[in-house]
N, C-alpha and C. Protein backbone atom coordinates (compact mmCIF):
# COMPACT_ATOMS: atom_id res chain seq x y z
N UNK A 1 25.29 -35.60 22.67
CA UNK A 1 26.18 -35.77 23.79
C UNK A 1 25.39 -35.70 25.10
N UNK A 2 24.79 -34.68 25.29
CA UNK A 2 23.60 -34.26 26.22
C UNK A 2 22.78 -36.04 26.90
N UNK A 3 22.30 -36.73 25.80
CA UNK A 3 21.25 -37.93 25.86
C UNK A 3 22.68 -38.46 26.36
N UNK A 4 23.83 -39.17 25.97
CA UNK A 4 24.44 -39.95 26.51
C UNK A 4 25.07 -40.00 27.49
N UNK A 5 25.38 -38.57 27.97
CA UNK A 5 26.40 -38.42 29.05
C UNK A 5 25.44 -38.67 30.52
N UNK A 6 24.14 -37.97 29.97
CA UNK A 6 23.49 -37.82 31.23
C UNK A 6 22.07 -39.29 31.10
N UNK A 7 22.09 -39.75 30.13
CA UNK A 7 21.02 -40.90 30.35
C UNK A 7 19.91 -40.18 29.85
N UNK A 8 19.79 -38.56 29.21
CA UNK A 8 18.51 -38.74 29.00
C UNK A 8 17.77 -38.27 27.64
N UNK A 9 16.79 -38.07 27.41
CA UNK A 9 16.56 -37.74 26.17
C UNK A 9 16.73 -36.33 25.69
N UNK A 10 16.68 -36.04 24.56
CA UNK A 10 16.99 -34.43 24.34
C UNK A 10 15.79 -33.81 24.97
N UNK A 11 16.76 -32.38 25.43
CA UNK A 11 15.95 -31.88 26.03
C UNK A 11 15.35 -30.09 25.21
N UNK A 12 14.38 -29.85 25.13
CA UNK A 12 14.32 -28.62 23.96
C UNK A 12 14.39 -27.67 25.02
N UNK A 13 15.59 -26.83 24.48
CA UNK A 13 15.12 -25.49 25.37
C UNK A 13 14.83 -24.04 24.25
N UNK A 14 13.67 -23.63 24.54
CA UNK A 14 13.41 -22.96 23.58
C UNK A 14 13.93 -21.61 23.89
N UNK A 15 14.93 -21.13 23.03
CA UNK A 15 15.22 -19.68 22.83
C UNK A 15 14.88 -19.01 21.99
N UNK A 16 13.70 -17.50 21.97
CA UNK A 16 13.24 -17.20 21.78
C UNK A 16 14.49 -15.91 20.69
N UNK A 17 13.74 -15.98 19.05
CA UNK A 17 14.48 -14.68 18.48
C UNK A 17 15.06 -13.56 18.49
N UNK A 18 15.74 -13.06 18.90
CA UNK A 18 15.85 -11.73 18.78
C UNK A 18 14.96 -10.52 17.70
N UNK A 19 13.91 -10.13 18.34
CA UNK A 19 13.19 -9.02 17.99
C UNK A 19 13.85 -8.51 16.17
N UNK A 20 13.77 -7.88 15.26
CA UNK A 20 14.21 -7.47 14.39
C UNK A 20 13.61 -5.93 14.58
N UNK A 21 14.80 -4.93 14.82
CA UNK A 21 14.64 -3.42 14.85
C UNK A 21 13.63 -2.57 14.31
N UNK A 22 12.51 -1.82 14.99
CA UNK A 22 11.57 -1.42 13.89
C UNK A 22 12.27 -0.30 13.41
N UNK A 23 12.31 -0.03 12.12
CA UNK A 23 12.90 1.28 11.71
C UNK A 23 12.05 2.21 11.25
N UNK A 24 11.94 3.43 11.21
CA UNK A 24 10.95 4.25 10.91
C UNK A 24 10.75 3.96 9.06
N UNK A 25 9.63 4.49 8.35
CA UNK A 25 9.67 3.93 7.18
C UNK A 25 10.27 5.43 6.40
N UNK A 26 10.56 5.18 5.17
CA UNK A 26 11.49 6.38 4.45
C UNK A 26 10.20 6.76 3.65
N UNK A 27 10.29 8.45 3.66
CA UNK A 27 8.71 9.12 3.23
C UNK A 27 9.87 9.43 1.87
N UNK A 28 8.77 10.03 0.76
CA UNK A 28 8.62 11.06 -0.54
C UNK A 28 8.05 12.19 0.04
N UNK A 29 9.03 12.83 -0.38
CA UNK A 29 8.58 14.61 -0.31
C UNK A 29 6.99 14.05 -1.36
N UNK A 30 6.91 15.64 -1.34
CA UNK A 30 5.16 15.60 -2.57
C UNK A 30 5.58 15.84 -3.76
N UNK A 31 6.70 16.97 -3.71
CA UNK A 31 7.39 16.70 -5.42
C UNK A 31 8.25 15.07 -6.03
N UNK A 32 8.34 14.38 -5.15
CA UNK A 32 9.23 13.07 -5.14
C UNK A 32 8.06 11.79 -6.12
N UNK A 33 6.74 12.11 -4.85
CA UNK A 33 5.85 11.45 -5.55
C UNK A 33 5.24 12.03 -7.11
N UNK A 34 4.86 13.17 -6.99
CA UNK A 34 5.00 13.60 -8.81
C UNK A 34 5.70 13.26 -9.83
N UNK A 35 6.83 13.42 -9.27
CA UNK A 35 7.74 13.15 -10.52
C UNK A 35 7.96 11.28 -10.58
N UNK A 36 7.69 10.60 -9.39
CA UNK A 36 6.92 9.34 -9.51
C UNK A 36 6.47 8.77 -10.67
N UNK A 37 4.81 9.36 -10.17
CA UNK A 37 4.00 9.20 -11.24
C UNK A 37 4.72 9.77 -12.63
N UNK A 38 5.03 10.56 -12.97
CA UNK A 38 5.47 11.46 -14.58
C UNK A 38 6.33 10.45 -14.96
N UNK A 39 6.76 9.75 -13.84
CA UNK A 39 8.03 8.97 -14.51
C UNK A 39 7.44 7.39 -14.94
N UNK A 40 6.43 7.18 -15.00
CA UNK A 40 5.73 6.04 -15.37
C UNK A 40 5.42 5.88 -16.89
N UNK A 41 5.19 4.76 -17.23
CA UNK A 41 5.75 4.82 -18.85
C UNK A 41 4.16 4.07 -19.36
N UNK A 42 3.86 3.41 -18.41
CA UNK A 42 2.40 2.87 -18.78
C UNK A 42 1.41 3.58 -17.95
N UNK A 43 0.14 3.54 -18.47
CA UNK A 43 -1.07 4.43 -18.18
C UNK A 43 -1.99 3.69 -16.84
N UNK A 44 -1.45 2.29 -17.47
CA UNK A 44 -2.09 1.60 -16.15
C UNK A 44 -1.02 1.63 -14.62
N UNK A 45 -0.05 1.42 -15.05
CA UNK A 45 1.22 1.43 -13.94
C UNK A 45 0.54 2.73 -13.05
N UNK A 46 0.94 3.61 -13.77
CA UNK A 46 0.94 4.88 -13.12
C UNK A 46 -0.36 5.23 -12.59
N UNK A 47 -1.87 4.50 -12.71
CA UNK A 47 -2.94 4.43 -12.34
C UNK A 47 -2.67 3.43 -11.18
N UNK A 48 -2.26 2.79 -11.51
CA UNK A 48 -2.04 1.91 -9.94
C UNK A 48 -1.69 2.40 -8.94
N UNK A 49 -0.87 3.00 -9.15
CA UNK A 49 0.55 3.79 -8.08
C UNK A 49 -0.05 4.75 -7.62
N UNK A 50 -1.10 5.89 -8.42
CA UNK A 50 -1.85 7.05 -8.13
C UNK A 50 -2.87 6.00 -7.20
N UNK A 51 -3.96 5.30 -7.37
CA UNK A 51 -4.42 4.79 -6.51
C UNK A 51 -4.14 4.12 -5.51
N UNK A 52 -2.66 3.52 -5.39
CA UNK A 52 -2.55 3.03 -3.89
C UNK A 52 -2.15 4.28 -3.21
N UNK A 53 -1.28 5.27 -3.77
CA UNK A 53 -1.13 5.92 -2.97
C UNK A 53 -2.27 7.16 -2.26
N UNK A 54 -3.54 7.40 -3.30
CA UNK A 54 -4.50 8.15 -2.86
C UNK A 54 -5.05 7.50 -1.88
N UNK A 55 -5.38 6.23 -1.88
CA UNK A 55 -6.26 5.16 -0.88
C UNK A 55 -5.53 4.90 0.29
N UNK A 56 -4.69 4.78 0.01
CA UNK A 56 -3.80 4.03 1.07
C UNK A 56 -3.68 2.50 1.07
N UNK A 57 -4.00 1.89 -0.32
CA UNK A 57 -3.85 0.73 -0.41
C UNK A 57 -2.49 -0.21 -0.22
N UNK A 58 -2.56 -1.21 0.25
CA UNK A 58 -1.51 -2.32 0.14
C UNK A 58 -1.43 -2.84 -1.34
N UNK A 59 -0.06 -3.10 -1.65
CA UNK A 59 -0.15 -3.68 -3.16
C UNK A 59 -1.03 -4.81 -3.56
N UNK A 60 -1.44 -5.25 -2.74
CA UNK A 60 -1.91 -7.10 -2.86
C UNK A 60 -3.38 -6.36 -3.15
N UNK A 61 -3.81 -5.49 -2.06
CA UNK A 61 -4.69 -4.75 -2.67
C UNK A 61 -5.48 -4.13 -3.67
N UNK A 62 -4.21 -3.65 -4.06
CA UNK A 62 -4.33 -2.23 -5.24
C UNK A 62 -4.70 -3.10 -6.34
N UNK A 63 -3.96 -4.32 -6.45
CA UNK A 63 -3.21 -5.32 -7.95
C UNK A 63 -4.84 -5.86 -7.80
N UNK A 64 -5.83 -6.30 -6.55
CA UNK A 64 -7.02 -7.52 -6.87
C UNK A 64 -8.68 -6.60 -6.65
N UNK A 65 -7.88 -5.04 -6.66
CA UNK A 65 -9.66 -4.49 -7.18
C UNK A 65 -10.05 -4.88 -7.82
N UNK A 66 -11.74 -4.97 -8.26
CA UNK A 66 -12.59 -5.10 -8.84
C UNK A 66 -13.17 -3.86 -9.36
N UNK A 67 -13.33 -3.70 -10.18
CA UNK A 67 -14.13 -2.26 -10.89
C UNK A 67 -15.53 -2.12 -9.91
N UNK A 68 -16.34 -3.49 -10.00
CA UNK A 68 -17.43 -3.02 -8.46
C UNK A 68 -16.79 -2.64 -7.23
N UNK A 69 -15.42 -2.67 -7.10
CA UNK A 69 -15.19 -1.78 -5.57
C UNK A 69 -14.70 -0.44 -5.25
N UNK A 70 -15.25 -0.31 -6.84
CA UNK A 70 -15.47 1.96 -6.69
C UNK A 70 -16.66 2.22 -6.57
N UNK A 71 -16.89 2.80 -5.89
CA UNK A 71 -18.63 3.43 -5.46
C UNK A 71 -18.04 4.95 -5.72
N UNK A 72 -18.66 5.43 -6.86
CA UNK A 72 -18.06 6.58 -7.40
C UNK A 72 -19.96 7.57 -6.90
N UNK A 73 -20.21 6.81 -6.41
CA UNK A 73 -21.64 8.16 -6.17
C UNK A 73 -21.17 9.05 -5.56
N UNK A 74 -21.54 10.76 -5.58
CA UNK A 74 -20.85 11.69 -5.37
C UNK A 74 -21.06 11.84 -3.76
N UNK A 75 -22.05 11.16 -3.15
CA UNK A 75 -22.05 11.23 -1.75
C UNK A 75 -21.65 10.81 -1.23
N UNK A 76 -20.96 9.18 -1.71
CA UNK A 76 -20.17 8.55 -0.71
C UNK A 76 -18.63 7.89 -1.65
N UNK A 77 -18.23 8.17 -2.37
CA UNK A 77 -17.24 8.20 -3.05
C UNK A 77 -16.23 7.29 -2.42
N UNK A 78 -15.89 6.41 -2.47
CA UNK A 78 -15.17 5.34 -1.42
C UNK A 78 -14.02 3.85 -2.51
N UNK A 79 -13.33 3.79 -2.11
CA UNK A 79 -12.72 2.20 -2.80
C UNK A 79 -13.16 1.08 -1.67
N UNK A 80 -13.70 0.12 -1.78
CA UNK A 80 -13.86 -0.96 -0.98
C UNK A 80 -13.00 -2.01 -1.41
N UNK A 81 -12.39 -2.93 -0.26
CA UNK A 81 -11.27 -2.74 0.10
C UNK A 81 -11.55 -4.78 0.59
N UNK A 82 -12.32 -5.46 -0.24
CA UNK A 82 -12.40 -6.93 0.23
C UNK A 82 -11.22 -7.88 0.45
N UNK A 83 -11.44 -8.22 1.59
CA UNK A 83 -10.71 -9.40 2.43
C UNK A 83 -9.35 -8.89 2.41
N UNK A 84 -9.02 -7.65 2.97
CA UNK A 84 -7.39 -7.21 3.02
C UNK A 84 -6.74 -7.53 4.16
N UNK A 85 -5.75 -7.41 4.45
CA UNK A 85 -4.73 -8.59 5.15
C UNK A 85 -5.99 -8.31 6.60
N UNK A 86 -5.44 -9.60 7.20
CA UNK A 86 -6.59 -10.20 8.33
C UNK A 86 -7.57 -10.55 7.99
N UNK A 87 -7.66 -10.74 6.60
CA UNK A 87 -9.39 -11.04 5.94
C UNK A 87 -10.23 -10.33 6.54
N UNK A 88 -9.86 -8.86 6.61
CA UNK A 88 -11.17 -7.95 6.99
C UNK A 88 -11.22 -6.89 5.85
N UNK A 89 -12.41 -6.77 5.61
CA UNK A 89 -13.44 -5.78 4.77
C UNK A 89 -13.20 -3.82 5.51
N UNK A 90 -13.06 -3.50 4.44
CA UNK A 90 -12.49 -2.21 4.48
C UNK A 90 -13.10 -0.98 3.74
N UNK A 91 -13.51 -0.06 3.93
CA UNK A 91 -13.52 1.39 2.94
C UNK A 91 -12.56 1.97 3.47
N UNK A 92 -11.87 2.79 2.11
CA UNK A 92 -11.17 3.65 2.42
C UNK A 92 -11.66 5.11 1.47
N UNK A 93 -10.65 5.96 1.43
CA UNK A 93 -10.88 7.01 0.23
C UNK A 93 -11.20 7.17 -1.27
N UNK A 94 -12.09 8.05 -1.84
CA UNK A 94 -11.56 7.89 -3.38
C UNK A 94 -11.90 9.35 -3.44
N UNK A 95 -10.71 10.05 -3.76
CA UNK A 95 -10.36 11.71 -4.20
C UNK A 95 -11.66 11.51 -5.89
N UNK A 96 -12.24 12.68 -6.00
CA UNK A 96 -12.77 13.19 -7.15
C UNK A 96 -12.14 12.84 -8.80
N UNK A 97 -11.12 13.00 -8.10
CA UNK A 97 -10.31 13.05 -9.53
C UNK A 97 -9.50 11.79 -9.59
N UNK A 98 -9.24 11.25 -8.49
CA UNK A 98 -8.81 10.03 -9.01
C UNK A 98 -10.34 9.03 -9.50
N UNK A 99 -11.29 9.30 -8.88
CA UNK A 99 -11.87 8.27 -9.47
C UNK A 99 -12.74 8.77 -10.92
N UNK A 100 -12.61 10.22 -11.32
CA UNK A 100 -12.84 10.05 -12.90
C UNK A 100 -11.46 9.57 -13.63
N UNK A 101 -10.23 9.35 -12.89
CA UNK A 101 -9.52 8.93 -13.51
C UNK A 101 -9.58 7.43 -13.77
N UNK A 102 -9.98 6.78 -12.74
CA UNK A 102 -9.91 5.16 -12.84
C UNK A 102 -11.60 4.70 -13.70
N UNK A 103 -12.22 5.67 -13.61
CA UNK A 103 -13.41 5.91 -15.02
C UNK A 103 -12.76 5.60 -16.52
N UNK A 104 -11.80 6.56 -16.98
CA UNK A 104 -11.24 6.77 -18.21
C UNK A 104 -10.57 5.76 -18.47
N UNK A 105 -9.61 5.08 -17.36
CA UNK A 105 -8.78 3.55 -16.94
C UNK A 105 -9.22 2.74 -17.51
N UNK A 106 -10.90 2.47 -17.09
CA UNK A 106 -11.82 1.69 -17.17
C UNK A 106 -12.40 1.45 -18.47
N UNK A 107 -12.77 2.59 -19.04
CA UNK A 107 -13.24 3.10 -20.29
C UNK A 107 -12.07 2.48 -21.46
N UNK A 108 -10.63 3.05 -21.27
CA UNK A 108 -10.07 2.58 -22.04
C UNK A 108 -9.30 1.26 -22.10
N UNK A 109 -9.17 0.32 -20.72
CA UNK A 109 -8.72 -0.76 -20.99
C UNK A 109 -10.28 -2.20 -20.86
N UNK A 110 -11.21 -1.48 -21.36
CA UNK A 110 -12.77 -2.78 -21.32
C UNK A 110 -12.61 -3.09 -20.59
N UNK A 111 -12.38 -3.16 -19.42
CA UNK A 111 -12.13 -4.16 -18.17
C UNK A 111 -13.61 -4.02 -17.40
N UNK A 112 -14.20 -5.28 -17.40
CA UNK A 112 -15.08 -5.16 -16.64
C UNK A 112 -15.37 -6.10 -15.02
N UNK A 113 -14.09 -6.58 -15.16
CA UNK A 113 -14.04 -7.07 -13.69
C UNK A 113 -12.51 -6.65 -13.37
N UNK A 114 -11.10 -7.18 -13.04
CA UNK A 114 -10.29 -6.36 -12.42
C UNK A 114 -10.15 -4.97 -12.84
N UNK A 115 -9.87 -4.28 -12.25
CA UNK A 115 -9.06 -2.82 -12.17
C UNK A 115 -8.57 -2.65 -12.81
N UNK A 116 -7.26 -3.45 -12.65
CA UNK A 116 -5.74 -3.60 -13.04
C UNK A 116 -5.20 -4.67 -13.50
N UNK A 117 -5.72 -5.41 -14.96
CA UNK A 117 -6.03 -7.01 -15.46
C UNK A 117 -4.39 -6.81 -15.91
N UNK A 118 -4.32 -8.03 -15.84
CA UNK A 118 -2.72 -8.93 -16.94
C UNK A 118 -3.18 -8.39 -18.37
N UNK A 119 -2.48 -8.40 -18.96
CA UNK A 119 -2.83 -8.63 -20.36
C UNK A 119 -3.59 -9.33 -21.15
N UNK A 120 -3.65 -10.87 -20.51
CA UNK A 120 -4.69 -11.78 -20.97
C UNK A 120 -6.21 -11.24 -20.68
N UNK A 121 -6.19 -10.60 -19.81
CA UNK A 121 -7.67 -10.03 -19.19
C UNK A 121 -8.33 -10.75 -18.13
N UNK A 122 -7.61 -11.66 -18.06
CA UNK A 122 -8.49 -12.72 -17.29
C UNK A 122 -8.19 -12.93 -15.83
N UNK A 123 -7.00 -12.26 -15.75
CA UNK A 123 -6.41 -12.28 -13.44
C UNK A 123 -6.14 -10.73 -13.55
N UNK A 124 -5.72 -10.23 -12.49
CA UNK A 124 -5.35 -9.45 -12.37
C UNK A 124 -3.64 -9.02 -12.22
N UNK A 125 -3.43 -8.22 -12.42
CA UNK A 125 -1.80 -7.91 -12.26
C UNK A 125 -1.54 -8.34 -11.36
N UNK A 126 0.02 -8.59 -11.19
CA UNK A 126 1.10 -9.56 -9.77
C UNK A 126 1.58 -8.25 -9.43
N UNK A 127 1.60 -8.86 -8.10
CA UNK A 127 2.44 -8.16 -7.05
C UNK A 127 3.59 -7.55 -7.66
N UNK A 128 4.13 -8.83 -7.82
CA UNK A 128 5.77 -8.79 -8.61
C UNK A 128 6.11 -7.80 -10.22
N UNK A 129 4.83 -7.48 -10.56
CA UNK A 129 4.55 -7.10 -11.99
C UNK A 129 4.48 -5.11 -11.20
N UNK A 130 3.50 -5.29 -10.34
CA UNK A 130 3.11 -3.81 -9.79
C UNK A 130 5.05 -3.00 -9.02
N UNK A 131 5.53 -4.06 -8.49
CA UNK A 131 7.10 -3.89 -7.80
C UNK A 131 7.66 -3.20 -8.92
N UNK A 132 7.81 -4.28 -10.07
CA UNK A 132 9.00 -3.57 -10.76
C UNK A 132 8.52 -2.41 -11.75
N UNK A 133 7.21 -2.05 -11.77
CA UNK A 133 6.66 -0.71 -12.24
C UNK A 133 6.91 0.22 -11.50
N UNK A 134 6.90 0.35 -10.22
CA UNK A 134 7.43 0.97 -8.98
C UNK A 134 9.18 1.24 -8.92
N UNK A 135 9.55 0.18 -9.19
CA UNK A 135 11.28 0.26 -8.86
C UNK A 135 11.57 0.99 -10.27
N UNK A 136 11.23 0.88 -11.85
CA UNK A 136 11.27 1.75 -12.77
C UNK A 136 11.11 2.68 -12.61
N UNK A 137 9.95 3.49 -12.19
CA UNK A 137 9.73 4.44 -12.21
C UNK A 137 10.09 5.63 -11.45
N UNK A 138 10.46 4.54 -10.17
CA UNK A 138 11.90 4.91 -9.29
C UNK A 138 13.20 5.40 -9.79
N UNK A 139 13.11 5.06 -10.59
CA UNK A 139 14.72 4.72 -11.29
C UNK A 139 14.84 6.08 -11.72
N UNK A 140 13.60 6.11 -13.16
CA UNK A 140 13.64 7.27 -13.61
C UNK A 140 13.61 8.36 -13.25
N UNK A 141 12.70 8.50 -12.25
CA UNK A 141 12.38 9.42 -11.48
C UNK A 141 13.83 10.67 -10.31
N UNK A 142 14.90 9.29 -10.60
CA UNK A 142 16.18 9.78 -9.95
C UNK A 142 16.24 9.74 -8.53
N UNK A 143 15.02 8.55 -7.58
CA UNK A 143 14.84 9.45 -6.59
C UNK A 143 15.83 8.09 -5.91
N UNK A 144 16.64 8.42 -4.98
CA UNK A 144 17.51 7.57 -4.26
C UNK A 144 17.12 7.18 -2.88
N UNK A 145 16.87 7.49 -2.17
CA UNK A 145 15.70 7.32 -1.14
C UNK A 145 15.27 5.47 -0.78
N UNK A 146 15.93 4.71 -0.07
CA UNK A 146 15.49 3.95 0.12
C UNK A 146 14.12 3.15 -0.16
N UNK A 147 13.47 1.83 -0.22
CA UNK A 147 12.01 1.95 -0.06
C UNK A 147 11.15 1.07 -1.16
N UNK A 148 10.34 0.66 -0.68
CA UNK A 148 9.44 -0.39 -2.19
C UNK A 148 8.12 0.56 -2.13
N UNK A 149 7.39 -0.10 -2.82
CA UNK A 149 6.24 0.42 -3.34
C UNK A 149 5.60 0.33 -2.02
N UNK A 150 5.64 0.25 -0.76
CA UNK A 150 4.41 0.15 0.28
C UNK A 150 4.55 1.89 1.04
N UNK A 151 6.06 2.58 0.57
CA UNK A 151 6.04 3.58 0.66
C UNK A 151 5.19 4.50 0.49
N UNK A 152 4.75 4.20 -0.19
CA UNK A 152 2.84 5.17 -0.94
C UNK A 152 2.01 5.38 0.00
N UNK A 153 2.21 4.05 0.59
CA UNK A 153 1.42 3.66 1.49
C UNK A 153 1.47 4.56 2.97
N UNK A 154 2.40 4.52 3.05
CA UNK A 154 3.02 5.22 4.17
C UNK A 154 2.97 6.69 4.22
N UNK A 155 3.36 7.42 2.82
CA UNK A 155 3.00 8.60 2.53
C UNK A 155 1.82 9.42 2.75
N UNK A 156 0.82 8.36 2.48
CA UNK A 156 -0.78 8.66 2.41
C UNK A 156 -0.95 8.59 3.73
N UNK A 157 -0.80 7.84 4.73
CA UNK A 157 -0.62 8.04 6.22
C UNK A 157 -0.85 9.34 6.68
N UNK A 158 0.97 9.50 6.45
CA UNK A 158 1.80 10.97 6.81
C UNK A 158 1.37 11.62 6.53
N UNK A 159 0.97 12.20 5.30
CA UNK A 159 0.26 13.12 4.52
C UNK A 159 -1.18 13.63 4.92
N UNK A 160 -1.71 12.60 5.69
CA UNK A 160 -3.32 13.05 6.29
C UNK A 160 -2.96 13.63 7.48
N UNK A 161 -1.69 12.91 8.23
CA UNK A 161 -1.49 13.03 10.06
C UNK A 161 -1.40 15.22 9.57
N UNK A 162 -0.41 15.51 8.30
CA UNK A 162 0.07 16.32 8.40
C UNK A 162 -1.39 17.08 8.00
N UNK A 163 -2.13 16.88 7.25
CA UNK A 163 -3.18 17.43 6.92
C UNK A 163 -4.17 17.34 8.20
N UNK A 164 -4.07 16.92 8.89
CA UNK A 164 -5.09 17.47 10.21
C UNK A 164 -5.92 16.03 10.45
N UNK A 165 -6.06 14.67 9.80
CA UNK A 165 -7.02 13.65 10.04
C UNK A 165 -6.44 12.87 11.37
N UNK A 166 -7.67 12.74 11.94
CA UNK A 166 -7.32 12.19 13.41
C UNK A 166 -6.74 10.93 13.15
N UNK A 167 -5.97 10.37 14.46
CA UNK A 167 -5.32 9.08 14.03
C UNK A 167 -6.19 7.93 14.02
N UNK A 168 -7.40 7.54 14.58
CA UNK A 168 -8.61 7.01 14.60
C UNK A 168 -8.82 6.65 13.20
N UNK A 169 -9.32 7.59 12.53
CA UNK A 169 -9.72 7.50 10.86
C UNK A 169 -8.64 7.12 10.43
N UNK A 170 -7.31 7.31 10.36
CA UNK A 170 -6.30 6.96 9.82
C UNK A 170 -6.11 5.46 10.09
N UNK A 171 -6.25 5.13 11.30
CA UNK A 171 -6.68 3.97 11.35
C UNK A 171 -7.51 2.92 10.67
N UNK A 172 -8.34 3.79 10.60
CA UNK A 172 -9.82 2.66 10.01
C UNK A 172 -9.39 2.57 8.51
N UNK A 173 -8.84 4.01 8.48
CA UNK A 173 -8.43 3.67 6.84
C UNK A 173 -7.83 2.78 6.20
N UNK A 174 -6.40 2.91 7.02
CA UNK A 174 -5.17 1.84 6.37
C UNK A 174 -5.90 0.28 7.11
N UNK A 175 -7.00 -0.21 7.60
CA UNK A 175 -7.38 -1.16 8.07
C UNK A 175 -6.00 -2.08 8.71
N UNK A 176 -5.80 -1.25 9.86
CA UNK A 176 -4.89 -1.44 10.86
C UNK A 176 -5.44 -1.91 12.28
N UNK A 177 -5.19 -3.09 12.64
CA UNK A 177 -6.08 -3.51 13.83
C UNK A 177 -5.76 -2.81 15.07
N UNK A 178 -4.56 -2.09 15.33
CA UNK A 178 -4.48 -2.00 16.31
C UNK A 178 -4.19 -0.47 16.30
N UNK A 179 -4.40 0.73 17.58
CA UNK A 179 -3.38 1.85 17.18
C UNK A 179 -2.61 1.94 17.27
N UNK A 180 -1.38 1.05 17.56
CA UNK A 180 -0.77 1.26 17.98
C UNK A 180 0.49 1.29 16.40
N UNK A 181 -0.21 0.35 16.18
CA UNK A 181 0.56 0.31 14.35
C UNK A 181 0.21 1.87 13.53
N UNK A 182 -0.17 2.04 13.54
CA UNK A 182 -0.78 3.77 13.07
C UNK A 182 0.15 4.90 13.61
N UNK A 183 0.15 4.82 15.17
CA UNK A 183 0.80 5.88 15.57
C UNK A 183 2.33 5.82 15.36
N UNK A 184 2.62 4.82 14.45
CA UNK A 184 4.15 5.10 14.52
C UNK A 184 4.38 6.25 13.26
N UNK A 185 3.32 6.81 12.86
CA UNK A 185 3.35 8.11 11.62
C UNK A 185 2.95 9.32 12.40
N UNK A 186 2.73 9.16 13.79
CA UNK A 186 3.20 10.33 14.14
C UNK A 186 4.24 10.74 14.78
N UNK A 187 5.47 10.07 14.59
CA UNK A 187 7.03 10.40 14.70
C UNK A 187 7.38 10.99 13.44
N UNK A 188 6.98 10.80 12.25
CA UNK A 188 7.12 11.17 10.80
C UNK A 188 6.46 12.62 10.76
N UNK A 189 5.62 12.91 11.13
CA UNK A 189 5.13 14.63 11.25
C UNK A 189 5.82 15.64 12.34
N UNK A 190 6.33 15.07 13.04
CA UNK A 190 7.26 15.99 14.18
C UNK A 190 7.98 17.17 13.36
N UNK A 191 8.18 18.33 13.88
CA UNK A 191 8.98 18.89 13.48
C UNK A 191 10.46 18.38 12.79
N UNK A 192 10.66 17.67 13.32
CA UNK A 192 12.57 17.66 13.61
C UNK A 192 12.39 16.74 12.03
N UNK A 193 11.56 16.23 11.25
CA UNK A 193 11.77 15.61 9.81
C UNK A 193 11.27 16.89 8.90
């Protein structure tokens, strides 16, 4: 109507989205995440889940380790962390005990290149495969609590802010470009939660 009434061609006027609300993310107590893990029915599932959440990994992450990206030497003990979102290169954590655990992982599923292989052996586990090990174990677990598997993620955050690690390192950890994405976990340690 616009082109004919007035003689001219369409004209674009661009209106810009409305923002979508950031909402704070929904934590696990520490007994929530235990009974998590206990509630896992496979050895690898529940190795996954223990490692994203010790690391602070992203699922896309967790699912395309490589067994070379544990550096289990006792001096520098680390998961490396290739091409994670932004295609940037990352170290993060590896606790003692999780990584004689992802040893025994290792030991018992032959895997000598993914982590966390398909069954065929030959890719590594899906996203979509790591989700609904997560939403099971959810299930079982009884815990009602809003939330997907990046929750772990988030936990491991919280869990350092509350343990005393500066937000800097927390930073570098979760390979977060900016601080400003980081500091939204220190609204989650305030008293008032």
């Amino acid at each position: 109507m616009f082109e004919t009434v007035l003689g001219h061609e369409r004209a674009r006027f661009p209106i810009p989205c409305a923002k979508a609300p950031q909402t704070q993310p929904h934590l696990l107590a520490r007994a929530e995440i235990a009974a998590l893990f206990a509630a896992c029915i496979h050895p690898l599932h529940r190795t996954l889940l223990q490692t994203i959440y010790a690391a602070g990994l992203r699922v896309s992450e967790a699912c395309a380790l490589r067994v070379d990206d544990i550096d289990s030497q006792p001096d520098r003990m680390s998961v490396r962390v290739e091409q994670g979102k932004g295609a940037k290169d990352r170290y993060t954590l590896l606790a003692p005990t999780l990584c004689e655990q992802l040893r025994q992982h290792a030991r018992s599923y032959h895997t000598r290149q993914w982590l966390f292989p398909k069954r065929d052996g030959c890719s590594h586990l899906t996203i979509e495969s790591a989700q609904r090990a997560y939403q099971g174990a959810r299930a079982r677990a009884h815990i009602t609590k809003p939330g997907g598997i990046h929750t772990l993620r988030h936990c491991f955050a919280t869990h350092l802010l509350e343990g005393g690690v500066d937000l800097y390192t927390i930073q570098r950890l979760l390979g977060h470009g900016h601080i400003g994405t980081t500091s939204r976990y220190l609204h989650l340690t305030s008293p008032q939660f």
